[in-house]
PDB file of N, CA and C in Angstrom:
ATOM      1  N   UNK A   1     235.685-101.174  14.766  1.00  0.00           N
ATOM      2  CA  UNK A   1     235.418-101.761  16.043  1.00  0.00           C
ATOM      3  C   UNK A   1     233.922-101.893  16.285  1.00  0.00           C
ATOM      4  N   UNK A   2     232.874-101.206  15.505  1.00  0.00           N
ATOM      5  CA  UNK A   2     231.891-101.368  15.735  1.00  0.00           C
ATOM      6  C   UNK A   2     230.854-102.437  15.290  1.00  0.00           C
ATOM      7  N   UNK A   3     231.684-102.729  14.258  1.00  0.00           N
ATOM      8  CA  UNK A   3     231.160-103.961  13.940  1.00  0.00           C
ATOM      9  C   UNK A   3     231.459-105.419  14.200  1.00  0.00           C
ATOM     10  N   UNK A   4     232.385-104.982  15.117  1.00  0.00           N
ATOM     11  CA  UNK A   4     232.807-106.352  15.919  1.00  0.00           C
ATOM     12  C   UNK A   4     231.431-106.441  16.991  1.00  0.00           C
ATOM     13  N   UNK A   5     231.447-105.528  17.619  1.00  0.00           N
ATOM     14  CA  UNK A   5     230.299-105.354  18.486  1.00  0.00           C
ATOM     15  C   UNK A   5     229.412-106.591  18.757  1.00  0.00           C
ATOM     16  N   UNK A   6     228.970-107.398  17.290  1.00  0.00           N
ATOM     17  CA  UNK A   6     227.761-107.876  17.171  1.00  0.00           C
ATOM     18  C   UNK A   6     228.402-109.377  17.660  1.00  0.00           C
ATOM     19  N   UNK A   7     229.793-109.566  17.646  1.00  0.00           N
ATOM     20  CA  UNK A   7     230.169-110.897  17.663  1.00  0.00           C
ATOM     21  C   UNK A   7     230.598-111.062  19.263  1.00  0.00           C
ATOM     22  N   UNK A   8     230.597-110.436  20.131  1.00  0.00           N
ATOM     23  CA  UNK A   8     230.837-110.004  21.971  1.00  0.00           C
ATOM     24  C   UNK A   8     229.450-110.947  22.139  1.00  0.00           C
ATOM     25  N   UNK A   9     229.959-111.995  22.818  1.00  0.00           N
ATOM     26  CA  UNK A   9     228.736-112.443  23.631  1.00  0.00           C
ATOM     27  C   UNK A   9     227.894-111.297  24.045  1.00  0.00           C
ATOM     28  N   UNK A  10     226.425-111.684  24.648  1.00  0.00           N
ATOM     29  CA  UNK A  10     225.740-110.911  25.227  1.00  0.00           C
ATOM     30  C   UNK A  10     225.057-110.160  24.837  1.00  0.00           C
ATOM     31  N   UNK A  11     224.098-109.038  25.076  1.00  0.00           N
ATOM     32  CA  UNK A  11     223.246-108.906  24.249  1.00  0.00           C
ATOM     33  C   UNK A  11     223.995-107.485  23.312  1.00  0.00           C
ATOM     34  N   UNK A  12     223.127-107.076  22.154  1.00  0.00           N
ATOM     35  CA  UNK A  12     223.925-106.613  21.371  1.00  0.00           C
ATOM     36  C   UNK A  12     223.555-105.162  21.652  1.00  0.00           C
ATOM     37  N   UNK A  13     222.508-104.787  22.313  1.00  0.00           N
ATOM     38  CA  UNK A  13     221.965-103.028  22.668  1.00  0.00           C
ATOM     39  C   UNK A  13     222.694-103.103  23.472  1.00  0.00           C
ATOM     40  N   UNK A  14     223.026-103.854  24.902  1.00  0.00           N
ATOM     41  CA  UNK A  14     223.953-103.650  25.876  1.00  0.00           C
ATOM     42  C   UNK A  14     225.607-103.281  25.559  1.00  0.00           C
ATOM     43  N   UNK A  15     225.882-104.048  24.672  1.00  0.00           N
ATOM     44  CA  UNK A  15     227.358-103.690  24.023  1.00  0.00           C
ATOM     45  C   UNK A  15     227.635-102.871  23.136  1.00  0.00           C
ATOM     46  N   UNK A  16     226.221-102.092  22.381  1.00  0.00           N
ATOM     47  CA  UNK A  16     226.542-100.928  21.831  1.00  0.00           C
ATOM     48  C   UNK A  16     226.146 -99.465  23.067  1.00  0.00           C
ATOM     49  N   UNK A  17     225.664 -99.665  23.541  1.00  0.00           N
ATOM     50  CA  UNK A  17     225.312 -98.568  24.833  1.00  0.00           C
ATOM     51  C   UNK A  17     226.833 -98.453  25.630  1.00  0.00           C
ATOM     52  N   UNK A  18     227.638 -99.613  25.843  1.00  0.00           N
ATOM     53  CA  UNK A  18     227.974 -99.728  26.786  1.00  0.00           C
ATOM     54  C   UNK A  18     229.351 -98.838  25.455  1.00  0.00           C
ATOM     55  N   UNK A  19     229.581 -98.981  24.138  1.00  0.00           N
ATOM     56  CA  UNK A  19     230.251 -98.501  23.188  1.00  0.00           C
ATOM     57  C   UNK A  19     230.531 -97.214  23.347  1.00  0.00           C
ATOM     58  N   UNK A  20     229.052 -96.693  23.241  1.00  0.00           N
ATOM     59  CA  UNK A  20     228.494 -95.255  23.335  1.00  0.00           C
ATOM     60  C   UNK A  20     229.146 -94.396  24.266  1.00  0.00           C
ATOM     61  N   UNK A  21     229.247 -94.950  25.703  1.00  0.00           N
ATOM     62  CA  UNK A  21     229.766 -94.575  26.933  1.00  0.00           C
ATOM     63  C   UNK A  21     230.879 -94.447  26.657  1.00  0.00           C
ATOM     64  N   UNK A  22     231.705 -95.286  26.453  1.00  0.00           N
ATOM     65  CA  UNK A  22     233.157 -95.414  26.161  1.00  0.00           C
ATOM     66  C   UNK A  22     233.665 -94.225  25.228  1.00  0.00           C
ATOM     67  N   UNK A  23     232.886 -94.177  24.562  1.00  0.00           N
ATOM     68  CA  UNK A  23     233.003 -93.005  23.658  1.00  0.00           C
ATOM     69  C   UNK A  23     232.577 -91.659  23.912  1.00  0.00           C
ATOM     70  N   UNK A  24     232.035 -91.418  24.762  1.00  0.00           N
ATOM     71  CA  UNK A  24     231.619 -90.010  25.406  1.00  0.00           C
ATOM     72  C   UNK A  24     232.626 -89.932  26.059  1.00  0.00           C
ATOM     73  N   UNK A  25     232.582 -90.773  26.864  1.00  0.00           N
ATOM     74  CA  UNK A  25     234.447 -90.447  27.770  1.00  0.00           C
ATOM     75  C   UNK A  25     235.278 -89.976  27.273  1.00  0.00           C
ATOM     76  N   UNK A  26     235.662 -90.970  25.959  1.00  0.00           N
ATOM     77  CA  UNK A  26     236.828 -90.626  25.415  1.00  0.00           C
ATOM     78  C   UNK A  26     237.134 -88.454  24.956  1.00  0.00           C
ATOM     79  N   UNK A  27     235.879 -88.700  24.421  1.00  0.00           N
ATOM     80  CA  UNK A  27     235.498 -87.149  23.697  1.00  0.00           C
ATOM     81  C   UNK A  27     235.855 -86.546  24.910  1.00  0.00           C
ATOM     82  N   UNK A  28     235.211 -86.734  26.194  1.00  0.00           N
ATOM     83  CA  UNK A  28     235.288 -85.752  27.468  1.00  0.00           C
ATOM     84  C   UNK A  28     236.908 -85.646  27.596  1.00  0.00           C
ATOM     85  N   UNK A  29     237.722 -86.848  27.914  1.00  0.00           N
ATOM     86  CA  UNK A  29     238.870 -86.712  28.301  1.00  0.00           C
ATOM     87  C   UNK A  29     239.723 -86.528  27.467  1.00  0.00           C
ATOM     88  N   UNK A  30     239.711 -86.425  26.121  1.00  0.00           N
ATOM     89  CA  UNK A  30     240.441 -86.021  25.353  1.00  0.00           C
ATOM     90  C   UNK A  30     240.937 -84.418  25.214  1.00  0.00           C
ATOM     91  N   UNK A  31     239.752 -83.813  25.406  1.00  0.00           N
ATOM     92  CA  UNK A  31     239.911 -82.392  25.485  1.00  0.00           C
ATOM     93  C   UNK A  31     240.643 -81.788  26.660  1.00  0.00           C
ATOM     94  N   UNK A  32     240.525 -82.699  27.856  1.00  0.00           N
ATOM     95  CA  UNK A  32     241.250 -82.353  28.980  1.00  0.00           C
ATOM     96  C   UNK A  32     242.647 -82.784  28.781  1.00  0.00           C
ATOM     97  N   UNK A  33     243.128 -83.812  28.260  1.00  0.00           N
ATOM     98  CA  UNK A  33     244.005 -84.553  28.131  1.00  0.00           C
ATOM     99  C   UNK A  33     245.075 -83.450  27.182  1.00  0.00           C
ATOM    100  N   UNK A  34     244.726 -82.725  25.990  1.00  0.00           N
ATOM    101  CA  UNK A  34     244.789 -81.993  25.069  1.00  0.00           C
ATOM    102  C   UNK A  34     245.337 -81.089  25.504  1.00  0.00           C
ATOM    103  N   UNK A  35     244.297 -80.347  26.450  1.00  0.00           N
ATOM    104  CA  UNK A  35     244.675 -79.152  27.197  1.00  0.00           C
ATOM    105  C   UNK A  35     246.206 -78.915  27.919  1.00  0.00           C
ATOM    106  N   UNK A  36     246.298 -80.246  28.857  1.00  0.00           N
ATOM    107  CA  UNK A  36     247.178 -80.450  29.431  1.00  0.00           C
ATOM    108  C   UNK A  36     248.567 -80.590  28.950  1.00  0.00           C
ATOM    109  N   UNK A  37     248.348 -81.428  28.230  1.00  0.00           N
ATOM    110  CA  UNK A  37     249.834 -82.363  27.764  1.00  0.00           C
ATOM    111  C   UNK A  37     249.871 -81.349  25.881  1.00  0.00           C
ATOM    112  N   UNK A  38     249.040 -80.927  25.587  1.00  0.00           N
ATOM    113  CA  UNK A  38     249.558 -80.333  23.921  1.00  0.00           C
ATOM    114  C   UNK A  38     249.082 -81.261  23.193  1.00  0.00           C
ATOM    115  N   UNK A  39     249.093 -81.024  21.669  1.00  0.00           N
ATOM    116  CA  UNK A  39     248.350 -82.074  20.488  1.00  0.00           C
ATOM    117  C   UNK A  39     249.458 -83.513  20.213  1.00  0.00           C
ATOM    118  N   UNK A  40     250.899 -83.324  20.560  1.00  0.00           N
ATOM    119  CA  UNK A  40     251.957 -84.511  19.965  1.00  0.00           C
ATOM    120  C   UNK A  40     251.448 -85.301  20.721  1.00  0.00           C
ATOM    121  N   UNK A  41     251.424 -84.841  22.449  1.00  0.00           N
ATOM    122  CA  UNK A  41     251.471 -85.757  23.571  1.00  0.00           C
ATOM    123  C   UNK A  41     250.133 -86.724  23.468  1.00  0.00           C
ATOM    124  N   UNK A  42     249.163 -85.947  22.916  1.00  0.00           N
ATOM    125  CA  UNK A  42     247.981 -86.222  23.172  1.00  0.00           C
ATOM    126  C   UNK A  42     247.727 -87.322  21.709  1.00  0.00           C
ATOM    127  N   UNK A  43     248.268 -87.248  20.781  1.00  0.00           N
ATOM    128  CA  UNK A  43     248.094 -88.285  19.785  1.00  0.00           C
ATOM    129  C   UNK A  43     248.829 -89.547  20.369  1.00  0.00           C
ATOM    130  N   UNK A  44     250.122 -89.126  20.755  1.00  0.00           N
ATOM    131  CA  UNK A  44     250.818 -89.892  21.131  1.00  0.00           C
ATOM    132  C   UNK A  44     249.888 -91.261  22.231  1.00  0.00           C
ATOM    133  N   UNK A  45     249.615 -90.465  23.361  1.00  0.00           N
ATOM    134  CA  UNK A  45     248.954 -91.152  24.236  1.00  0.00           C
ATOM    135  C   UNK A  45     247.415 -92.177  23.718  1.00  0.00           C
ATOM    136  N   UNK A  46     246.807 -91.290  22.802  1.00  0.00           N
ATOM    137  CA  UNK A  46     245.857 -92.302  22.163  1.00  0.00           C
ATOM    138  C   UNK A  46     245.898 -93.564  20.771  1.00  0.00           C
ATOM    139  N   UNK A  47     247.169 -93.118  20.394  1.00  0.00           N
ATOM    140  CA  UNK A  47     247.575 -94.042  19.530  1.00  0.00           C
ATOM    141  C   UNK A  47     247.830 -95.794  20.499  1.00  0.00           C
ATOM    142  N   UNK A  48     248.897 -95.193  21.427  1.00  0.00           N
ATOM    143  CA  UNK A  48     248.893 -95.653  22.761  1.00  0.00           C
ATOM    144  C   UNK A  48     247.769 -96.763  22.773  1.00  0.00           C
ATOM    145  N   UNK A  49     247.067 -96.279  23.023  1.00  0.00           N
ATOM    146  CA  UNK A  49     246.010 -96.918  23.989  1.00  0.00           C
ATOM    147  C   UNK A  49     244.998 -97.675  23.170  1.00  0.00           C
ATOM    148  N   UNK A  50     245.039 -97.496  21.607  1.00  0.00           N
ATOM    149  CA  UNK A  50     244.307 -98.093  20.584  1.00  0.00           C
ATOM    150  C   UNK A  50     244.975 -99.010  20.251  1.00  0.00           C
ATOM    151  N   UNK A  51     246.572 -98.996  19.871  1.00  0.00           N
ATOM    152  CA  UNK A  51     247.013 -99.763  19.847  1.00  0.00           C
ATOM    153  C   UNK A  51     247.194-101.237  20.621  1.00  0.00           C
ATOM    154  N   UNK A  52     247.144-100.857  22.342  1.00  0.00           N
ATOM    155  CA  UNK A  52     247.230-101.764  23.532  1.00  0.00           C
ATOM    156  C   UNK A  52     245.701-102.286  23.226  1.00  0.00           C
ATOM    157  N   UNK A  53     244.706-101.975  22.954  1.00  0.00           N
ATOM    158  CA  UNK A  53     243.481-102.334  22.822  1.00  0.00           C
ATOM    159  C   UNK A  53     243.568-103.344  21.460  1.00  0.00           C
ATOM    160  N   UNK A  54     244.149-103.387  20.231  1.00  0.00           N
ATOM    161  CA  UNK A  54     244.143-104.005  19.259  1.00  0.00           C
ATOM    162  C   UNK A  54     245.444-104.895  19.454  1.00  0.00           C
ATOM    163  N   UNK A  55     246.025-104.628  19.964  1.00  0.00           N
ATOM    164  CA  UNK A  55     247.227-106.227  20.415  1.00  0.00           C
ATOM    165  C   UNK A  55     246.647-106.968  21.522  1.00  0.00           C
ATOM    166  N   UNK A  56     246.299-106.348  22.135  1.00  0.00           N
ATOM    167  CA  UNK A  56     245.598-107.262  23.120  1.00  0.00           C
ATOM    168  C   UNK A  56     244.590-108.576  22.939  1.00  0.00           C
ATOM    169  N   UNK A  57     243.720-107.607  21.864  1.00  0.00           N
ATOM    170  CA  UNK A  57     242.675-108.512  21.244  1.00  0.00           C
ATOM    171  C   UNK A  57     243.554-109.457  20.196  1.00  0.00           C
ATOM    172  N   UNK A  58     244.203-109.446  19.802  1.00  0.00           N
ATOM    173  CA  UNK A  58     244.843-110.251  18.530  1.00  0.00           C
ATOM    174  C   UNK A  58     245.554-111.448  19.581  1.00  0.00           C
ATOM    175  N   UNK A  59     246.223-110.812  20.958  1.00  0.00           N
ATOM    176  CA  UNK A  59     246.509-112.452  21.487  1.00  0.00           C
ATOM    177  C   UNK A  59     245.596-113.022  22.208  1.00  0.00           C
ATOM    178  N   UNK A  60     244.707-112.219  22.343  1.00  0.00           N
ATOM    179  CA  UNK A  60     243.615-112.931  23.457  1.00  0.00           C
ATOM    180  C   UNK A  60     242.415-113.090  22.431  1.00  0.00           C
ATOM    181  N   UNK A  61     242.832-113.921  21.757  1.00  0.00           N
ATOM    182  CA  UNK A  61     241.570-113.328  20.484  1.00  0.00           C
ATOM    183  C   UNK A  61     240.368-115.010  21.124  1.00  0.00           C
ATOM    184  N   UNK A  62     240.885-115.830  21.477  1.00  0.00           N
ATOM    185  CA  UNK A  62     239.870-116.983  21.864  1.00  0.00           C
ATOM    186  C   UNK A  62     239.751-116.867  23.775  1.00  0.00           C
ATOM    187  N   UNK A  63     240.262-115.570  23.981  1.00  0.00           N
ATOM    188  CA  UNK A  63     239.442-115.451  25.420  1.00  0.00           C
ATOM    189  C   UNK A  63     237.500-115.195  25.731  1.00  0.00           C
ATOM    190  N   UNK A  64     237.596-115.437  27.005  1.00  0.00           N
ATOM    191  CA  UNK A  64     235.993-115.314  27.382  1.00  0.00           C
ATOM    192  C   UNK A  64     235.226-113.835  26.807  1.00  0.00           C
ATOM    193  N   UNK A  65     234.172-113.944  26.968  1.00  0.00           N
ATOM    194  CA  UNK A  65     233.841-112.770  26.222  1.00  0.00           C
ATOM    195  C   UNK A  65     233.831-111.494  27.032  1.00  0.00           C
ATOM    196  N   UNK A  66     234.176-111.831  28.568  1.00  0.00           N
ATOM    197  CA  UNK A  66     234.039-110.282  29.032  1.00  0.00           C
ATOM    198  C   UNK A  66     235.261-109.534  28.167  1.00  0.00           C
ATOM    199  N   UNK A  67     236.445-110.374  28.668  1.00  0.00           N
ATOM    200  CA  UNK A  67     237.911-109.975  27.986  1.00  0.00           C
ATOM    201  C   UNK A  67     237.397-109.353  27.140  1.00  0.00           C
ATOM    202  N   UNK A  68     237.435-109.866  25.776  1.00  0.00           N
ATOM    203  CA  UNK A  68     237.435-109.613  24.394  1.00  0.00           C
ATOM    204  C   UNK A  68     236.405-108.136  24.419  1.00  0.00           C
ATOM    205  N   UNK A  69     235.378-108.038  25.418  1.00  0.00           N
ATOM    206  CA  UNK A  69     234.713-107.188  25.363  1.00  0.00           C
ATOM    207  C   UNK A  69     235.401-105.880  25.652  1.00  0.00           C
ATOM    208  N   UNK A  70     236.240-105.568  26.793  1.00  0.00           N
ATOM    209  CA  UNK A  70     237.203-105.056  27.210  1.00  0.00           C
ATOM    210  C   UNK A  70     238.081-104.387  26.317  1.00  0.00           C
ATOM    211  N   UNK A  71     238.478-105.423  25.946  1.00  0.00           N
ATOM    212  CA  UNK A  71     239.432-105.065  24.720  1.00  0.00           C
ATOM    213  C   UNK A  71     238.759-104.092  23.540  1.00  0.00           C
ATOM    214  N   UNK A  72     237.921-104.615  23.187  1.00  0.00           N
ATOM    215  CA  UNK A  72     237.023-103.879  22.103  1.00  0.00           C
ATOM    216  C   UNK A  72     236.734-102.841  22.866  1.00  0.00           C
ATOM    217  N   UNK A  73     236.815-102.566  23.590  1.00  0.00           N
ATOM    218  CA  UNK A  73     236.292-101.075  24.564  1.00  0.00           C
ATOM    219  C   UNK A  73     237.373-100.252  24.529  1.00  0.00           C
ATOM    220  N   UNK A  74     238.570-100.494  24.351  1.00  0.00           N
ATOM    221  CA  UNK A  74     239.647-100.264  24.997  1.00  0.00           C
ATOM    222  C   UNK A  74     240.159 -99.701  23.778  1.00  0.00           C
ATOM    223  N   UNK A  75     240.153-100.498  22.411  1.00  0.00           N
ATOM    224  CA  UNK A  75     240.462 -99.905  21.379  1.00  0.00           C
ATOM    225  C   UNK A  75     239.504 -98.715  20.618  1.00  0.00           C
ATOM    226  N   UNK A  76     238.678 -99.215  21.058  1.00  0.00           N
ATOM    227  CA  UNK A  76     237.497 -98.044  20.416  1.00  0.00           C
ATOM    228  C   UNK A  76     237.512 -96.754  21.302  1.00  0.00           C
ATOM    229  N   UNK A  77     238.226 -96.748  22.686  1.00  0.00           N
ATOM    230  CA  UNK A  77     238.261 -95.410  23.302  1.00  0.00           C
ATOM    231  C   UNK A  77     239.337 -95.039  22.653  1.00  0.00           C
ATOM    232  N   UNK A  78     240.263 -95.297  22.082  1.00  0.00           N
ATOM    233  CA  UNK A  78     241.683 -94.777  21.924  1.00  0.00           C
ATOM    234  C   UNK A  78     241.495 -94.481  20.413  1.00  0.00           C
ATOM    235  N   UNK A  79     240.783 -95.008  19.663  1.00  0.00           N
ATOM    236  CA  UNK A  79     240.042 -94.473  18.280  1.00  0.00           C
ATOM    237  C   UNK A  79     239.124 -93.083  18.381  1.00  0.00           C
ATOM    238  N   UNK A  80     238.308 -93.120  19.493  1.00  0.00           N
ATOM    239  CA  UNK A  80     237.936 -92.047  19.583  1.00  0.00           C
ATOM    240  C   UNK A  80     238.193 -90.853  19.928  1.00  0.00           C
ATOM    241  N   UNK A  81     239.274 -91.325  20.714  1.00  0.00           N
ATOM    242  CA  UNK A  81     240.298 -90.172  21.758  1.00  0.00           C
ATOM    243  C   UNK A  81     241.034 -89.548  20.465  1.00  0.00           C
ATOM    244  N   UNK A  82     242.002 -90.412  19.781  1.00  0.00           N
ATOM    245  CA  UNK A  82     242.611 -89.335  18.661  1.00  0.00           C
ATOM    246  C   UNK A  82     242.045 -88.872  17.890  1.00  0.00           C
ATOM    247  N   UNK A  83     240.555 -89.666  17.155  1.00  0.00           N
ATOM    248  CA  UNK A  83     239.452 -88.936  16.329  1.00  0.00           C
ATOM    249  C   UNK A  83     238.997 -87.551  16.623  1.00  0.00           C
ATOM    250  N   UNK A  84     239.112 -87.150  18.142  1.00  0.00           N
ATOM    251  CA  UNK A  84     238.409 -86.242  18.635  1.00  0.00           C
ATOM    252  C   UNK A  84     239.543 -85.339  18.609  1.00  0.00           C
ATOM    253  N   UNK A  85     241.041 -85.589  19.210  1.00  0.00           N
ATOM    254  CA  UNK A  85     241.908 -84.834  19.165  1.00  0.00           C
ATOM    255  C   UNK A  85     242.164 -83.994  17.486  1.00  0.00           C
ATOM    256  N   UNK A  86     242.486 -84.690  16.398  1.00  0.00           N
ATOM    257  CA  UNK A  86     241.835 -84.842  15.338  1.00  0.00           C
ATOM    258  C   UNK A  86     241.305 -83.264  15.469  1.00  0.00           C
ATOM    259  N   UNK A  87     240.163 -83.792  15.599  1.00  0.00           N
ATOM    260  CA  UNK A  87     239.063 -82.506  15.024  1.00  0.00           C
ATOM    261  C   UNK A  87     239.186 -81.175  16.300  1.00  0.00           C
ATOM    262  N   UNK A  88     239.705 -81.262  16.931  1.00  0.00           N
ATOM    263  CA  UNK A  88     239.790 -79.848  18.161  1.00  0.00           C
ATOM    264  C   UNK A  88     240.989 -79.645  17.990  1.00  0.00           C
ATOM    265  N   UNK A  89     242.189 -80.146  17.084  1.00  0.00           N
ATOM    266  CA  UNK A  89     243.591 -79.487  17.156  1.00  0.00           C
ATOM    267  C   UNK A  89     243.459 -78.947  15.292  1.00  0.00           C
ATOM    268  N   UNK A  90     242.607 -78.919  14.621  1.00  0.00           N
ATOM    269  CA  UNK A  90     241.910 -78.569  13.560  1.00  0.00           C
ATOM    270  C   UNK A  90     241.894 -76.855  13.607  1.00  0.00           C
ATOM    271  N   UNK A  91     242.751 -76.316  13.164  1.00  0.00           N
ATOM    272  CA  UNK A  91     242.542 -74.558  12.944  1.00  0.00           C
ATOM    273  C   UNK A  91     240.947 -74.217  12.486  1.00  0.00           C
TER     274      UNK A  91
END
């Protein structure tokens, strides 16, 4: 997803910053998310949400660029969310 980045209208530090964010979140709420619901629920839910982020983009693939931007946001939190779950459900 990150190398889609460069093809998002607009400028390209803004859409990796704005990446960055998305991805601190994810890390933040994952651990809470974790806590709560257990490691199945919690893959479960970010598979979820990476997935809705990568179908989305595949039908909206000639939408405007906020969309598409969105989308790429959307999948890359849900990449990061189980990446992170991943490594904190790790003995």
């Amino acid at each position: 997803m990150t190398f889609y980045l460069k093809y998002i209208p607009g400028n390209v530090y803004t859409n990796t910053s704005l990446s960055c964010i998305a991805e601190v979140i994810a890390y933040v709420g994952s651990g809470i998310v974790m806590d709560i619901f257990g490691v199945k629920l919690s893959f479960m839910i970010s598979f979820i949400l990476a997935a809705t982020g990568g179908i989305l983009l595949v039908i909206f693939f000639n939408a405007e660029g906020l969309l598409i931007a969105t989308f790429v946001l959307f999948a890359k939190f849900g990449i990061s969310f189980a990446f992170n779950i991943a490594y904190l459900a790790t003995p």
